[in-house]
Protein backbone atom coordinates (compact mmCIF):
# COMPACT_ATOMS: atom_id res chain seq x y z
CA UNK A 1 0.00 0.00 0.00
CA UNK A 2 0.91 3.61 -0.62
CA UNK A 3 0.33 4.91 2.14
CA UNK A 4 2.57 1.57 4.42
CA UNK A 5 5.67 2.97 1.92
CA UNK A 6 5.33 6.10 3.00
CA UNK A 7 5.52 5.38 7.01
CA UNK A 8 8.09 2.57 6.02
CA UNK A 9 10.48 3.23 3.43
CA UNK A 10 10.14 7.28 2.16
CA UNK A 11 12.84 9.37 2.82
CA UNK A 12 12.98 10.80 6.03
CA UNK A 13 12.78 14.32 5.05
CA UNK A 14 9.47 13.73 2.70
CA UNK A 15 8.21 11.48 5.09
CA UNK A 16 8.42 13.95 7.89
CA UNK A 17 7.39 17.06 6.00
CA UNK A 18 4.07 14.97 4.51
CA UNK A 19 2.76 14.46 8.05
CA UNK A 20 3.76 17.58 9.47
CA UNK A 21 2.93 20.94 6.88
CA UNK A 22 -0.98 19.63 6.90
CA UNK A 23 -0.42 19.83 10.64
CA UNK A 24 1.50 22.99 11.00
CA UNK A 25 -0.54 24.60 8.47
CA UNK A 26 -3.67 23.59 10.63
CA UNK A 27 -1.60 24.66 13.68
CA UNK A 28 -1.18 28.33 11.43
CA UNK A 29 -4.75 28.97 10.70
CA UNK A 30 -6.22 27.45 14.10
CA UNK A 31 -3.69 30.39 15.31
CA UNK A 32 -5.14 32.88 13.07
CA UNK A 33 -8.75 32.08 14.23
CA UNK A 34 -7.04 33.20 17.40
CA UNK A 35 -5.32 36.32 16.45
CA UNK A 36 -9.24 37.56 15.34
CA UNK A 37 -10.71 36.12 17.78
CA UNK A 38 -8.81 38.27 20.20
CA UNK A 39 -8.94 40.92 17.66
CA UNK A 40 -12.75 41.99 17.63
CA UNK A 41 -12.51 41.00 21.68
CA UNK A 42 -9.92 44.14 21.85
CA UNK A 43 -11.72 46.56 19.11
CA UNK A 44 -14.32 46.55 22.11
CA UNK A 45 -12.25 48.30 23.67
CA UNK A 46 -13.32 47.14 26.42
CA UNK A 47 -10.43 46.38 28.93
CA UNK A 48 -13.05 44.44 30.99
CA UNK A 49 -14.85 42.58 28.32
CA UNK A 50 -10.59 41.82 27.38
CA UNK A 51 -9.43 40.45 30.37
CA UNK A 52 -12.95 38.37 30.84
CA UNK A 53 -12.30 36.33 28.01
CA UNK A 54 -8.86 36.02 28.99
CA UNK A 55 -9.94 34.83 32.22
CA UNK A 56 -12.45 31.89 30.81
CA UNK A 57 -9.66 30.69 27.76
CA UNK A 58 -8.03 27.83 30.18
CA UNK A 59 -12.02 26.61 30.19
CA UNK A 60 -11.58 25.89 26.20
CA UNK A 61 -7.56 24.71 26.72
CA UNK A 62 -9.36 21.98 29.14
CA UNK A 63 -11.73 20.65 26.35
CA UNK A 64 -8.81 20.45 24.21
CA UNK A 65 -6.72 18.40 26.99
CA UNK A 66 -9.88 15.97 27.45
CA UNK A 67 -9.68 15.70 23.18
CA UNK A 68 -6.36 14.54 23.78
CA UNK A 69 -7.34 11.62 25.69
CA UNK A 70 -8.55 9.94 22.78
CA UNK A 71 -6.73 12.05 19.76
CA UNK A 72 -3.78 11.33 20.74
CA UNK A 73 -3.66 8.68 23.02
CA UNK A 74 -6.21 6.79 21.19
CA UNK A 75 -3.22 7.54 17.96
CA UNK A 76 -0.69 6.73 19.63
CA UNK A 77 -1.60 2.81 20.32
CA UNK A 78 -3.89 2.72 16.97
CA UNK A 79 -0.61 4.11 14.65
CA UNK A 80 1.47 1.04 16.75
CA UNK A 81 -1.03 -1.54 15.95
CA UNK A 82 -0.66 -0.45 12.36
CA UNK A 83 2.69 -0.41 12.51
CA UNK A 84 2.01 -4.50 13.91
CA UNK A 85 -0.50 -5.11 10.95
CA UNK A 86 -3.05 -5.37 13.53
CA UNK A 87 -5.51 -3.26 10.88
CA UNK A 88 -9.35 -4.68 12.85
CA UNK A 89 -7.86 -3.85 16.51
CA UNK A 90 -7.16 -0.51 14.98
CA UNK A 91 -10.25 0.26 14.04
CA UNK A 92 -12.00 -1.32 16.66
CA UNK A 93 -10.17 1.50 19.22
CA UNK A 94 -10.61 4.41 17.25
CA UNK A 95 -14.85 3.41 17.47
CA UNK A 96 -13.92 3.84 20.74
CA UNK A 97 -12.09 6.83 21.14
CA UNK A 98 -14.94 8.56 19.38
CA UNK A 99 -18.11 8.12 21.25
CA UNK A 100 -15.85 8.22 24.47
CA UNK A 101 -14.99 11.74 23.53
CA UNK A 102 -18.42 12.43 22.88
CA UNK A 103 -19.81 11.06 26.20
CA UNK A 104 -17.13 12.84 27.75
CA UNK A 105 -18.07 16.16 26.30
CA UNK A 106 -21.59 15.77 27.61
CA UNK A 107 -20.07 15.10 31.08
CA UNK A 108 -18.14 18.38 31.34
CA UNK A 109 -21.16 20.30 30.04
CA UNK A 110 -23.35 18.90 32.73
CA UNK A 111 -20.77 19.60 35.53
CA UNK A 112 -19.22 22.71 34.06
CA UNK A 113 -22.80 24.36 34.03
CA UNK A 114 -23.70 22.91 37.86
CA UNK A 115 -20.83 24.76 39.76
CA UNK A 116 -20.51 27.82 37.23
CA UNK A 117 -19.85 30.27 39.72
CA UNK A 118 -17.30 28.98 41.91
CA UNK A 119 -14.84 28.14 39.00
CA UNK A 120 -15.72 31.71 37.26
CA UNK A 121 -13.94 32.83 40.81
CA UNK A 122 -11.67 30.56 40.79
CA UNK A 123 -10.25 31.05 37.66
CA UNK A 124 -9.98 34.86 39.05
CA UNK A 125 -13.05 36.51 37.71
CA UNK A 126 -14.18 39.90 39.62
CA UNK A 127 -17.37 42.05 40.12
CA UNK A 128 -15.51 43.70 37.26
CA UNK A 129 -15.01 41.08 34.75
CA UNK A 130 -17.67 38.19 36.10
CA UNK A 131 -20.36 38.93 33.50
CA UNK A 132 -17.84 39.56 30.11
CA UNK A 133 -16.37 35.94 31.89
CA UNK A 134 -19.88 34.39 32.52
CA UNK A 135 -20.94 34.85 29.11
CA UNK A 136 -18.07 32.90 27.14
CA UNK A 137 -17.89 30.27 29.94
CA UNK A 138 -21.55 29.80 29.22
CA UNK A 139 -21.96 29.17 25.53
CA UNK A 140 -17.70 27.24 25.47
CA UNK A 141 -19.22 24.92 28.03
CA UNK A 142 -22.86 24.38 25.87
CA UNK A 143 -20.09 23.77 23.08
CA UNK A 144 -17.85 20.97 25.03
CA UNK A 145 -18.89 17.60 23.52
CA UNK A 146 -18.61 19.30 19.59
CA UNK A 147 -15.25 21.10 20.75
CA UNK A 148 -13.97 18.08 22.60
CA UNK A 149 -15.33 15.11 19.42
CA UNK A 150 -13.36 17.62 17.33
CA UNK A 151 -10.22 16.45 18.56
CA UNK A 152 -10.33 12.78 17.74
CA UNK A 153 -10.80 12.44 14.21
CA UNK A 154 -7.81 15.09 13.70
CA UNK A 155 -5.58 12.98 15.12
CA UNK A 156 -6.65 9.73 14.14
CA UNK A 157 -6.83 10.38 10.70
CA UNK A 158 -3.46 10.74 10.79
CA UNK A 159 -2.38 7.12 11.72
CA UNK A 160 -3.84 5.95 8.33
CA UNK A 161 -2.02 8.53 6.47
CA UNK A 162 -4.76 11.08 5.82
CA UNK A 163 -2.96 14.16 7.06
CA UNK A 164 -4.34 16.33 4.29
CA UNK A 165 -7.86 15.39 5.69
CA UNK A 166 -7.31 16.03 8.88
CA UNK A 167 -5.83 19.64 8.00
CA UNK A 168 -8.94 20.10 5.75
CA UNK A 169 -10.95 19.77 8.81
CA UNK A 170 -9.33 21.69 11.26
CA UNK A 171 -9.09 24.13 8.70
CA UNK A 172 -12.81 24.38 7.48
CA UNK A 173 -13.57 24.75 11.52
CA UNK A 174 -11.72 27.74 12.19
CA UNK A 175 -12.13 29.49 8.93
CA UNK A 176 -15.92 29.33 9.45
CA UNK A 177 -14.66 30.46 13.07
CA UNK A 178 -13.29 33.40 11.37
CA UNK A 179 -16.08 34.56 9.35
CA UNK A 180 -18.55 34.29 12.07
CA UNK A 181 -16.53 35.87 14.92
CA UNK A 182 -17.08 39.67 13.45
CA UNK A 183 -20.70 39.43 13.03
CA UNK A 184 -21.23 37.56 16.43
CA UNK A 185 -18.81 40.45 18.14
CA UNK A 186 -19.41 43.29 17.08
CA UNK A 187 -22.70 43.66 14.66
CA UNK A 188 -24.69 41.41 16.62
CA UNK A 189 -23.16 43.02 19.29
CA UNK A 190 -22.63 39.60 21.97
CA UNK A 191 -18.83 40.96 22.64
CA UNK A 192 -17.88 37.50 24.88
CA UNK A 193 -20.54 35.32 24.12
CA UNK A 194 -20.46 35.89 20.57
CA UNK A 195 -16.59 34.88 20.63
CA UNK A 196 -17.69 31.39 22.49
CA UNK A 197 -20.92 30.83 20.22
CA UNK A 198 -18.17 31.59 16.69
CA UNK A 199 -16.07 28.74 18.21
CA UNK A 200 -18.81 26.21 18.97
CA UNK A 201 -20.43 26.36 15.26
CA UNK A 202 -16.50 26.12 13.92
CA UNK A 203 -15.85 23.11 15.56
CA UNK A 204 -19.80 21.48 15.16
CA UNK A 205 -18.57 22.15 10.43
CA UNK A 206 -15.33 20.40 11.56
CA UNK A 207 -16.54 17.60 12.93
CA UNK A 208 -19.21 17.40 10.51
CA UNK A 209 -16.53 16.74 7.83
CA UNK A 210 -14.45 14.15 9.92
CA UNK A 211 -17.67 12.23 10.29
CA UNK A 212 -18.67 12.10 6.56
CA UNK A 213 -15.07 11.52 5.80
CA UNK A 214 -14.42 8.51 8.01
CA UNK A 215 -17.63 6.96 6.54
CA UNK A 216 -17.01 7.51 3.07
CA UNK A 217 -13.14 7.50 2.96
CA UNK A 218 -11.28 5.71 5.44
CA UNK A 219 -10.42 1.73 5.38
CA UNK A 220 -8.94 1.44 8.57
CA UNK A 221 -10.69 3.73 11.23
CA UNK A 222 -14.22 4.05 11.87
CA UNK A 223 -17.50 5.16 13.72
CA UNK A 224 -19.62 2.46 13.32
CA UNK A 225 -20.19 1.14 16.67
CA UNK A 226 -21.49 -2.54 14.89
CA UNK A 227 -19.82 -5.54 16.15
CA UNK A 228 -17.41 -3.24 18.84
CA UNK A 229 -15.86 -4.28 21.68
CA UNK A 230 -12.63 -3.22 23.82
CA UNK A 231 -10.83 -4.80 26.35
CA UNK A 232 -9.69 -3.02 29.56
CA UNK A 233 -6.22 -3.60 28.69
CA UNK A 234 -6.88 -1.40 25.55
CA UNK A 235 -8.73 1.38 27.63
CA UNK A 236 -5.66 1.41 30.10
CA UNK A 237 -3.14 1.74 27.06
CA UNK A 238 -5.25 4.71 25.18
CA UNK A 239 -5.54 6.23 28.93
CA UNK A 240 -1.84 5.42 29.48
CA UNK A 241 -0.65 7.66 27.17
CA UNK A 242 -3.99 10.07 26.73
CA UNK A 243 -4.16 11.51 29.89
CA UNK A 244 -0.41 12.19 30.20
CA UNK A 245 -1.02 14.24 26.63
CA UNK A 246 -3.97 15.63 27.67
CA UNK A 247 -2.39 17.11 31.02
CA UNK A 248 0.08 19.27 28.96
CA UNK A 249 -2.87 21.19 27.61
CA UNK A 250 -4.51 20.82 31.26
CA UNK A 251 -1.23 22.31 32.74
CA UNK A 252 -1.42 25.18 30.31
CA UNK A 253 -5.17 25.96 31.42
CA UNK A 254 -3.55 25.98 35.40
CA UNK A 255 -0.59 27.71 34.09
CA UNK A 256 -2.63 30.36 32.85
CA UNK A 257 -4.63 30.68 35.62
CA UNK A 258 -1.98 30.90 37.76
CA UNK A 259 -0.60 33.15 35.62
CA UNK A 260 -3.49 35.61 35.57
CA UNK A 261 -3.85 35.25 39.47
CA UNK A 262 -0.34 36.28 40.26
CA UNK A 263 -0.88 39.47 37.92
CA UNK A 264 -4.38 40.12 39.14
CA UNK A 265 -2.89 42.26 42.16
CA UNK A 266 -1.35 44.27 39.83
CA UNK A 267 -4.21 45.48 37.82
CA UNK A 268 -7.07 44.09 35.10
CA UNK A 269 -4.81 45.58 32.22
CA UNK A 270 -1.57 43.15 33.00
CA UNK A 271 -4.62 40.41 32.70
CA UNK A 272 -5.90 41.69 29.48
CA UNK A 273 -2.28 42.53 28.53
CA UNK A 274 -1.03 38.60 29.15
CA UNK A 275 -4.38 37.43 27.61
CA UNK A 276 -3.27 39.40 24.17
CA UNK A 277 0.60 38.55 24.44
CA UNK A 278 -0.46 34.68 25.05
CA UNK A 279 -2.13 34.70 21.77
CA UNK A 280 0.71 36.82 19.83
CA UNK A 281 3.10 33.66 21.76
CA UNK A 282 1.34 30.94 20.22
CA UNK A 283 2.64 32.12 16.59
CA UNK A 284 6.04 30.08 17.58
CA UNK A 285 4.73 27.13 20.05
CA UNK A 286 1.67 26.24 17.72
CA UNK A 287 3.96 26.01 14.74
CA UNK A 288 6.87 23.83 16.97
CA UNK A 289 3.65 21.43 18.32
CA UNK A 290 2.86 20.79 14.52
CA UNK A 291 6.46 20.02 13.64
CA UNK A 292 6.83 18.01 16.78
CA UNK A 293 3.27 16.14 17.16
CA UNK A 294 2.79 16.14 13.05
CA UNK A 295 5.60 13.27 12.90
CA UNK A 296 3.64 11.15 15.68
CA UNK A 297 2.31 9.00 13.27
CA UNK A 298 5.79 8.33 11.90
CA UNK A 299 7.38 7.44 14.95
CA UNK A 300 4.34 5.19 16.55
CA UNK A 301 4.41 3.49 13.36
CA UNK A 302 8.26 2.52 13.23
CA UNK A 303 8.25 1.72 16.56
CA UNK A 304 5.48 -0.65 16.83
CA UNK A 305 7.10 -2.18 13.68
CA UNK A 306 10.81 -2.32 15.99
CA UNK A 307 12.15 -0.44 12.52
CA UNK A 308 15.41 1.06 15.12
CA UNK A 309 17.42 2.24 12.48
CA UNK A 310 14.55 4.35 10.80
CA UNK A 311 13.54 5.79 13.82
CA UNK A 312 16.85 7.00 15.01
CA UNK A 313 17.06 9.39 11.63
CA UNK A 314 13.52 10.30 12.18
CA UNK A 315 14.13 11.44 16.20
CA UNK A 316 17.42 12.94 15.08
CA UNK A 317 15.90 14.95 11.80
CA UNK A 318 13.26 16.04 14.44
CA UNK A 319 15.49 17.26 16.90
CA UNK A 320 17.45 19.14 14.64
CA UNK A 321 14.58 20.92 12.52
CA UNK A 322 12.65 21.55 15.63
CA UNK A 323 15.21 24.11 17.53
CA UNK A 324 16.50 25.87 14.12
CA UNK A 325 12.54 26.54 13.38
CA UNK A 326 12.67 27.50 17.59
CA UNK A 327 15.58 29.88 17.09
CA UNK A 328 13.85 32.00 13.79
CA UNK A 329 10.66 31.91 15.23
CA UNK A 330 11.73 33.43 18.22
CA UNK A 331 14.14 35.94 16.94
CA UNK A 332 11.12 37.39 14.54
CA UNK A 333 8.63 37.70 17.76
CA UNK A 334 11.19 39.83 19.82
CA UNK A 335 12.48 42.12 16.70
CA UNK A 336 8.43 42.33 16.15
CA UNK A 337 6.88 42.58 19.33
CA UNK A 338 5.37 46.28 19.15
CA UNK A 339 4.12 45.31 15.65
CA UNK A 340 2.39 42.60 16.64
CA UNK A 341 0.81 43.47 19.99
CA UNK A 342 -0.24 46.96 18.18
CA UNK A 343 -2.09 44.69 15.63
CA UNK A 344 -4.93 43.27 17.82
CA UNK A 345 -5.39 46.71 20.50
CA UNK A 346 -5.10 50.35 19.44
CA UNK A 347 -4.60 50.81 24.04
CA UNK A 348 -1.11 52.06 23.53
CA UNK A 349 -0.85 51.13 27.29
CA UNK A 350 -1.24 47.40 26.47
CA UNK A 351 1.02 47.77 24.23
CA UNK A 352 3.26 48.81 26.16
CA UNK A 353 2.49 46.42 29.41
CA UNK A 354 2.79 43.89 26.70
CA UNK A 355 6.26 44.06 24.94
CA UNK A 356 8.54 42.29 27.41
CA UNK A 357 6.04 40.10 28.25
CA UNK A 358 6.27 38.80 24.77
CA UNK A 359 9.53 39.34 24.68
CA UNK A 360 10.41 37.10 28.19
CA UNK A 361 8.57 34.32 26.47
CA UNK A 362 11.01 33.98 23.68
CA UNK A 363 13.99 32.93 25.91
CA UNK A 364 12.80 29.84 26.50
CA UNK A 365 11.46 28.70 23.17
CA UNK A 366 14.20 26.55 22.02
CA UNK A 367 13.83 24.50 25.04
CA UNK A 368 10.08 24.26 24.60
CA UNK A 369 11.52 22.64 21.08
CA UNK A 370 13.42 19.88 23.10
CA UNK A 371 10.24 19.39 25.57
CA UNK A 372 8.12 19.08 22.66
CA UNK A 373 9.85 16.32 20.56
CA UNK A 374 10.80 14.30 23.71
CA UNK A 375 7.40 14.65 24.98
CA UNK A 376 6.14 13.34 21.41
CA UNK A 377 8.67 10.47 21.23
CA UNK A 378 7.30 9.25 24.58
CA UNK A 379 4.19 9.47 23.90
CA UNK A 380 3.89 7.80 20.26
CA UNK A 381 6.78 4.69 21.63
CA UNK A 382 3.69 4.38 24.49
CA UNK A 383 6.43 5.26 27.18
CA UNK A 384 3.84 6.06 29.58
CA UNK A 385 6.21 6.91 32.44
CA UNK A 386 8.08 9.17 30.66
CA UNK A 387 5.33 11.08 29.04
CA UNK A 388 3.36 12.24 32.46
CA UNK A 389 6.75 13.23 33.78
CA UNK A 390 7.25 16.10 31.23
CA UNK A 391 2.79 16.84 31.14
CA UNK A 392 2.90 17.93 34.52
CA UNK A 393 6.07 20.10 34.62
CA UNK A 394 6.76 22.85 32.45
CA UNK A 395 3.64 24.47 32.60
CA UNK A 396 2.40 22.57 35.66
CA UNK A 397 4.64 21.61 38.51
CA UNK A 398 7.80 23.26 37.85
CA UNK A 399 5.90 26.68 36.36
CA UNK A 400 3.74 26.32 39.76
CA UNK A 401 6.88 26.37 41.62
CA UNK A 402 8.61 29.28 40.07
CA UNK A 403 6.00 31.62 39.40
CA UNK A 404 5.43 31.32 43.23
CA UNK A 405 9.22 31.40 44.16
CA UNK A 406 9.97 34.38 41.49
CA UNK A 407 6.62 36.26 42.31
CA UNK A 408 7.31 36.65 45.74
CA UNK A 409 11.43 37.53 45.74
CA UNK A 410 11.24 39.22 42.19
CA UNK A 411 7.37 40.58 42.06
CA UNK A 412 6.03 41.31 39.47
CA UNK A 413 9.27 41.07 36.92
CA UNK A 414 9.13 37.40 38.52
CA UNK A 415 6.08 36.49 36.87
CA UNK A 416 7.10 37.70 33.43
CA UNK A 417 10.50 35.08 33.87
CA UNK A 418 8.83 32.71 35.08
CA UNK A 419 8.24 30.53 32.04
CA UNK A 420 11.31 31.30 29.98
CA UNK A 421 12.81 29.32 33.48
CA UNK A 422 10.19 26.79 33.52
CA UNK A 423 11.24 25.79 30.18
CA UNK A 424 14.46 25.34 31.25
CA UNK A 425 14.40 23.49 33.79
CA UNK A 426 12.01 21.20 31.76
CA UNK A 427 14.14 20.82 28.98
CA UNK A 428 17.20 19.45 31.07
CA UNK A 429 14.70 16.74 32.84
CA UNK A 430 13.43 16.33 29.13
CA UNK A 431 17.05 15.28 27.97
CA UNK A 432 17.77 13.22 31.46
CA UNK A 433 14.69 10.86 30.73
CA UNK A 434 15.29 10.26 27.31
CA UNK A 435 18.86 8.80 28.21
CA UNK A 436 17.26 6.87 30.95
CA UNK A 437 14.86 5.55 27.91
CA UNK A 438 18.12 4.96 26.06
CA UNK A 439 19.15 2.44 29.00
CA UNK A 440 15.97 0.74 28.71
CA UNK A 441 15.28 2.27 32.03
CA UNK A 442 11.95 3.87 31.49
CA UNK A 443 8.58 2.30 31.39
């Protein structure tokens, strides 16, 4: 089959690049739904309305981590088993790993809308910002099961090969994102709730194409829930390696918090200022997650098939591309960081509160390179272990740690390194596990 001599025999380079541009380029435009997202939030001008939204974004960064689960840990064993020839256990899981993300989805709606209140004040929320905050909780949380289905297909598709479908998906959700937001926003004049409501229909197109084309298209994956069944030694290995993926996006929805917390006592416009730089930041880490996650596939694949030597050029091609992208992507940021945060608020003062924020978050981005890839390579070899380790640190643990230490010796300068140091630190664990993986020393 074409699409076996592509995971098996290709070139490395063409290989690589054929899993990973559909998924950077999906990674681009899913962060250009972003940019206008937070675009028509700031031409409110509305500092409030700004740093509302800002305060209910980890809400949507959870849905993604529970998407995760059974994305990518639901690819990870399926693009193994392929690797195996094991084509009907294959598709057997990824029936699963779709209505498990949908029944999961309806959970979090149900229990997201019970206790509303306390995790709007949790999450930092005011008498200032609680309505603006309210209001996109509200409609992102009606959203969860379409937002959190979204995230299987994407992934899965790309064990079979189908990388160009799964872009084409992700793609036709956040372009439809994109036209919506503006009249949501601003002429129908919902400011927060409009952004949440833009994001909810997105995602409901998207996964209306994954559905029609896993039916019509696909050999190997499936939704039709005839003849299924799963063992519990199969839920444990999707879960294995799902929930340590899906806690890096959970970490980033605590990190953020956190984040916003620790800045709250310095004003609502170092919130709305954070909110806008996070989005200008994800220009560099969503482009090095699609060059790092795009070649999961690849490496699941050649691993379950115990192909050593063809995995060892793919891990070391990946290394290398990774930081050189790392290095120009966060060179351009810092020489453009004015430019950029002036392009999404005319509040010269958030401009200004905003530049070395961005700016702070640069210094660590060739480490988030090396975090990235080794946090991949566990994940797609199964190396459950290994993969939880790095989830829960550099935006969970060891952020959670500095940002505390460095807040309270270095206020508020202390926040603003606090991530560049987090990466770090993450980075050098990153490189001491994969040796200990090297020595067969990691489970």
């Amino acid at each position: 089959m074409m699409q076996n001599e592509l995971f098996e025999k290709a070139p490395v380079h063409k290989a690589y690049f054929k899993f990973a541009l559909p998924v950077v380029f999906s990674m681009v435009i899913s962060l250009v739904y972003n940019m206008v997202d937070t675009y028509f939030i700031a031409q409110t001008g509305n500092t409030n309305l700004v740093a509302g939204v800002s305060l209910g974004a980890p809400v949507f960064t959870l849905m993604i981590a529970l998407g995760d689960i059974f994305g990518l840990g639901g690819s990870s064993v399926i693009s193994r088993l392929f690797g195996q020839k094991r084509d009907d256990d294959g598709k057997r899981l990824s029936v699963f790993c779709f209505y498990a993300a949908l029944l999961c989805g309806v959970f979090v709606t149900v229990i997201m809308l019970s206790f509303r209140e306390p995790v709007l004040y949790l999450l930092g929320a005011d008498a200032e910002t609680f309505e603006y905050a309210s209001q996109y909780f509200t409609y992102i949380v009606l959203g969860a099961p379409f937002i959190i289905v979204s995230y299987t297909p994407s992934n899965l598709l790309r064990t079979e090969g189908f990388a160009t479908a799964s872009m084409t998906g992700t793609v036709l959700g956040a372009v439809v994102n994109m036209v919506l937001d503006p009249i949501f926003i601003s002429t129908l004049g919902f400011g927060a709730a409009g952004a949440a409501i833009a994001t909810v229909i997105g995602n409901i197109c998207a996964d209306i194409f994954f559905i029609w084309f896993l039916l019509a298209k696909s050999k190997r994956l499936s939704v039709n829930p005839r003849g299924f069944y799963i063992t519990p030694v199969e839920i444990g290995q999707i879960f294995a390696i799902g929930i340590p993926a899906s806690i890096t996006n959970l970490m980033q929805s605590i990190g953020i918090a956190l984040t916003n917390r620790c800045l709250l006592s310095y004003g609502n416009d170092k919130v709305a200022a954070m909110g806008i730089v996070m989005k200008v930041n994800l220009i560099a880490v969503l482009i090095l997650v699609g060059f790092a996650f795009g070649a999961q596939p690849l490496i699941g694949y050649n691993y379950g098939a115990k192909n050593k030597t063809r995995l060892k050029d793919i891990l070391r091609f990946c290394y290398g591309f990774e930081c050189g992208i790392a290095v120009v992507l966060a060179v351009i940021l810092v020489l453009t960081a004015p430019i950029m945060l002036r392009a999404f608020t005319p509040d010269t003062a958030l401009v200004e509160t905003g530049i070395p924020m961005l700016r702070m978050q640069q210094i660590g981005m060739v480490f988030v390179a090396v975090v990235l890839v080794t946090t991949c390579t566990f994940q797609s070899a199964g190396k459950a272990v290994g993969a939880f380790l790095l989830s829960v640190s550099r935006q969970g643990v060891v952020f959670a740690v500095v940002i505390l230490a460095a807040s309270h010796f270095f206020g508020y300068w202390g926040i603003l390194v606090s991530q560049p140091v987090s990466d770090f630190l993450t980075s050098i664990m990153a490189v001491g596990l994969l040796w200990l993986e090297s020595q067969g020393q990691v489970s």
